[in-house]
Protein backbone atom coordinates (compact mmCIF):
# COMPACT_ATOMS: atom_id res chain seq x y z
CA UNK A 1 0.00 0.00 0.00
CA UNK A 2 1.07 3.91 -0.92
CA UNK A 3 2.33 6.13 1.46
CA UNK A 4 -1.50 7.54 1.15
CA UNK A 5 -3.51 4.41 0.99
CA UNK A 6 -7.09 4.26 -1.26
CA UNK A 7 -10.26 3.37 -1.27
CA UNK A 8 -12.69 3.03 -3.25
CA UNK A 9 -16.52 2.33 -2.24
CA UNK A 10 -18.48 0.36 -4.68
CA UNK A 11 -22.50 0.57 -4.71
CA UNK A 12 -24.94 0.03 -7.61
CA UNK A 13 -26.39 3.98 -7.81
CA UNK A 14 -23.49 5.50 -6.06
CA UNK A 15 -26.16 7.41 -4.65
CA UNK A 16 -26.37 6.37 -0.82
CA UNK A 17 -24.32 4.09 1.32
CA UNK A 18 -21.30 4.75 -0.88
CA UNK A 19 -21.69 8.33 -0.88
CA UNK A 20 -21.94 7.99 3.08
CA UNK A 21 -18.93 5.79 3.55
CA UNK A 22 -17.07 8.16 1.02
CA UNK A 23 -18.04 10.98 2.97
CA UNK A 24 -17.24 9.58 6.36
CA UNK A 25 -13.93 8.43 5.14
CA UNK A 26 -13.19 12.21 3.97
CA UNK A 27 -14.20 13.29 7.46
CA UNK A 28 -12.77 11.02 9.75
CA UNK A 29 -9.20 10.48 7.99
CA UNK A 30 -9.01 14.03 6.51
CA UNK A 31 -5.78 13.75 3.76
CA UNK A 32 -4.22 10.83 4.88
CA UNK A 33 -6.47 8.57 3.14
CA UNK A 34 -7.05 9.02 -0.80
CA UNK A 35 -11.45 8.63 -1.09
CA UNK A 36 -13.53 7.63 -4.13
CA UNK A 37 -17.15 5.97 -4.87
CA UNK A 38 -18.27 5.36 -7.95
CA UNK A 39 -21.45 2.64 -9.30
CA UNK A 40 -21.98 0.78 -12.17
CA UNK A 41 -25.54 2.11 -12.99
CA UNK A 42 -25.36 5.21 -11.24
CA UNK A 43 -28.30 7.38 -10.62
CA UNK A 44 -29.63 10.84 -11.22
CA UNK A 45 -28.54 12.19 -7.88
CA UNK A 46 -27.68 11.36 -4.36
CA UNK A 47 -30.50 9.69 -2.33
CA UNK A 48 -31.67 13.48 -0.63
CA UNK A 49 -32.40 11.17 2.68
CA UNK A 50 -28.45 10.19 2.99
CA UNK A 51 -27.84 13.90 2.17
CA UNK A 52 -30.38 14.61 5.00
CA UNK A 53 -28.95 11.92 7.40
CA UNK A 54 -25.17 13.13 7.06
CA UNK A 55 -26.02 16.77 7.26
CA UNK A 56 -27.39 15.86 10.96
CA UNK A 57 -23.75 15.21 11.66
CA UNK A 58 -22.30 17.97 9.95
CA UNK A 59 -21.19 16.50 7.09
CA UNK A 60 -22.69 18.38 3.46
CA UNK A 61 -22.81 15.45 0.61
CA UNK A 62 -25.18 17.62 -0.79
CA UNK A 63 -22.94 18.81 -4.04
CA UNK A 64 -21.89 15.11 -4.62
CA UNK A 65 -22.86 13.26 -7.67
CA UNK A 66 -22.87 9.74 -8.84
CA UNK A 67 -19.82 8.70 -10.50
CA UNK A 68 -19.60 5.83 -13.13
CA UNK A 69 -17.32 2.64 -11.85
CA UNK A 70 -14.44 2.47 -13.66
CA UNK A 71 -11.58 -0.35 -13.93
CA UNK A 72 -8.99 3.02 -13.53
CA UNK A 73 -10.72 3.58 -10.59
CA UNK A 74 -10.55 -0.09 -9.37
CA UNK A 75 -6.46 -0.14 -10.60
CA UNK A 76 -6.50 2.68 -8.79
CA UNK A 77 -7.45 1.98 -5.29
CA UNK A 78 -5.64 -0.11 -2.73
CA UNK A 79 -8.90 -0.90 -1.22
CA UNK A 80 -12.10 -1.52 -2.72
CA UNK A 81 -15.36 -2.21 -1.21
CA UNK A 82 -18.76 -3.17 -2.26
CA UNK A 83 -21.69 -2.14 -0.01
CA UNK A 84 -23.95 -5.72 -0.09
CA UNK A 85 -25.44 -4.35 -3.13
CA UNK A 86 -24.57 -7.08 -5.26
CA UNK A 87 -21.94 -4.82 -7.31
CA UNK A 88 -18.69 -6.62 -8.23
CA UNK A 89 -15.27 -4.68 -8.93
CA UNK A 90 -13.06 -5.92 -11.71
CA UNK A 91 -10.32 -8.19 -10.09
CA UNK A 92 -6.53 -7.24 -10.01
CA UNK A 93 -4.31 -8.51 -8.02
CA UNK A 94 -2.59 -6.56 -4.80
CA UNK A 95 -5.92 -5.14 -3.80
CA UNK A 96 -7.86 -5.69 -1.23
CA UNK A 97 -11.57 -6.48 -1.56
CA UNK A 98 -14.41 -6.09 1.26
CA UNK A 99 -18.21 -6.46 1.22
CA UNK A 100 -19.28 -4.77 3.97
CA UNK A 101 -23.40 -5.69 4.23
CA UNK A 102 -25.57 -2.76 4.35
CA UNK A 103 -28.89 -2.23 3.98
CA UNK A 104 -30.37 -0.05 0.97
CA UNK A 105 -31.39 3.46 2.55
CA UNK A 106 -33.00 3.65 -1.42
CA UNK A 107 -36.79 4.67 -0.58
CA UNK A 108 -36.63 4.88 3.34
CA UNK A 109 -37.17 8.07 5.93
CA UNK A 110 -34.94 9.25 7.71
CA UNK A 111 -35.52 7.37 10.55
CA UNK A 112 -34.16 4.31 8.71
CA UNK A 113 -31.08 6.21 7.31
CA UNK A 114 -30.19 7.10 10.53
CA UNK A 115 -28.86 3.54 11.42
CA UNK A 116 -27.65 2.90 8.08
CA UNK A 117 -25.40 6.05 8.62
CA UNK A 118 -24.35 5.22 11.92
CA UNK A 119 -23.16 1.44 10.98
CA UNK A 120 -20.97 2.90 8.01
CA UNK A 121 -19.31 5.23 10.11
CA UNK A 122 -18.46 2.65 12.51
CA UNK A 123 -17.20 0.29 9.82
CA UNK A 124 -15.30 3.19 7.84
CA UNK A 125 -12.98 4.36 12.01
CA UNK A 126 -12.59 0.02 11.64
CA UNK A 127 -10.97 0.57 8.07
CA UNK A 128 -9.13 3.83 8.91
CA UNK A 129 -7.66 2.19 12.22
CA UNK A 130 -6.01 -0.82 9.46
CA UNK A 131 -5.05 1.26 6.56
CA UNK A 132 -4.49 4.70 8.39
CA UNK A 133 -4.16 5.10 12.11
CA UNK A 134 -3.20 8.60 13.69
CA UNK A 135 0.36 9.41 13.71
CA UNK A 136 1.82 10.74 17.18
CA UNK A 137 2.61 13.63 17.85
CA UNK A 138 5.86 14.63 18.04
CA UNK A 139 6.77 15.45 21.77
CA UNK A 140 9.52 18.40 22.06
């Protein structure tokens, strides 16, 4: 793995849990980890409920867009990882592949984003604490 490690989150419509987990990622690791989501039939827009749910924890998705799943993007990524949606990545060897089972927030309230948020940001300080843990700091 790079210096900066990668990830890459993997869902059907890029438009919830991956969005989430990209987003959480981005928050929680800042620059030391290198974020991207993508889908392979992405839709229109992100799910406005995920938008809703993260912006309850301070986190604006709202400008994100669903990105098409590439196989640069796969080559690309040290880590990629499909959100139980039943997406596969292309296969190349050295990386490291994850499913992490989620359920859809496509079509649900809030109220049943809410948990779906919560259980990706638990997975994604998991994934930082193996790819990216906090550095010391330097004592003078």
């Amino acid at each position: 793995m790079a210096d900066k490690p990668s990830v890459l989150f993997v869902c059907v419509h890029n438009a919830g849990r991956s969005q989430m987990a990209a987003a959480w990622l981005t928050h929680l690791a800042g620059d030391r980890v290198e974020v991207r989501s993508a889908g392979s039939n992405p839709g229109d827009q992100v799910n406005p409920v995920a938008v809703e749910a993260m912006g309850e924890v301070g986190i604006d998705i709202s400008a994100e867009t669903p990105k098409i799943l590439t196989i640069d993007a796969v080559r690309e990524s040290d880590v990629c990882i499909t959100m139980g949606c039943g997406d596969t990545c292309p296969v190349f060897p050295g990386k490291r592949y994850l499913d992490w089972k989620l359920e859809d927030p496509a079509g649900q309230g809030v109220d049943a984003v809410r948990p779906i948020r919560d259980e990706i940001k638990t997975l994604v300080e998991g994934l930082i604490a193996e790819i990216a843990p906090a550095k010391p700091e330097a004592t003078a």
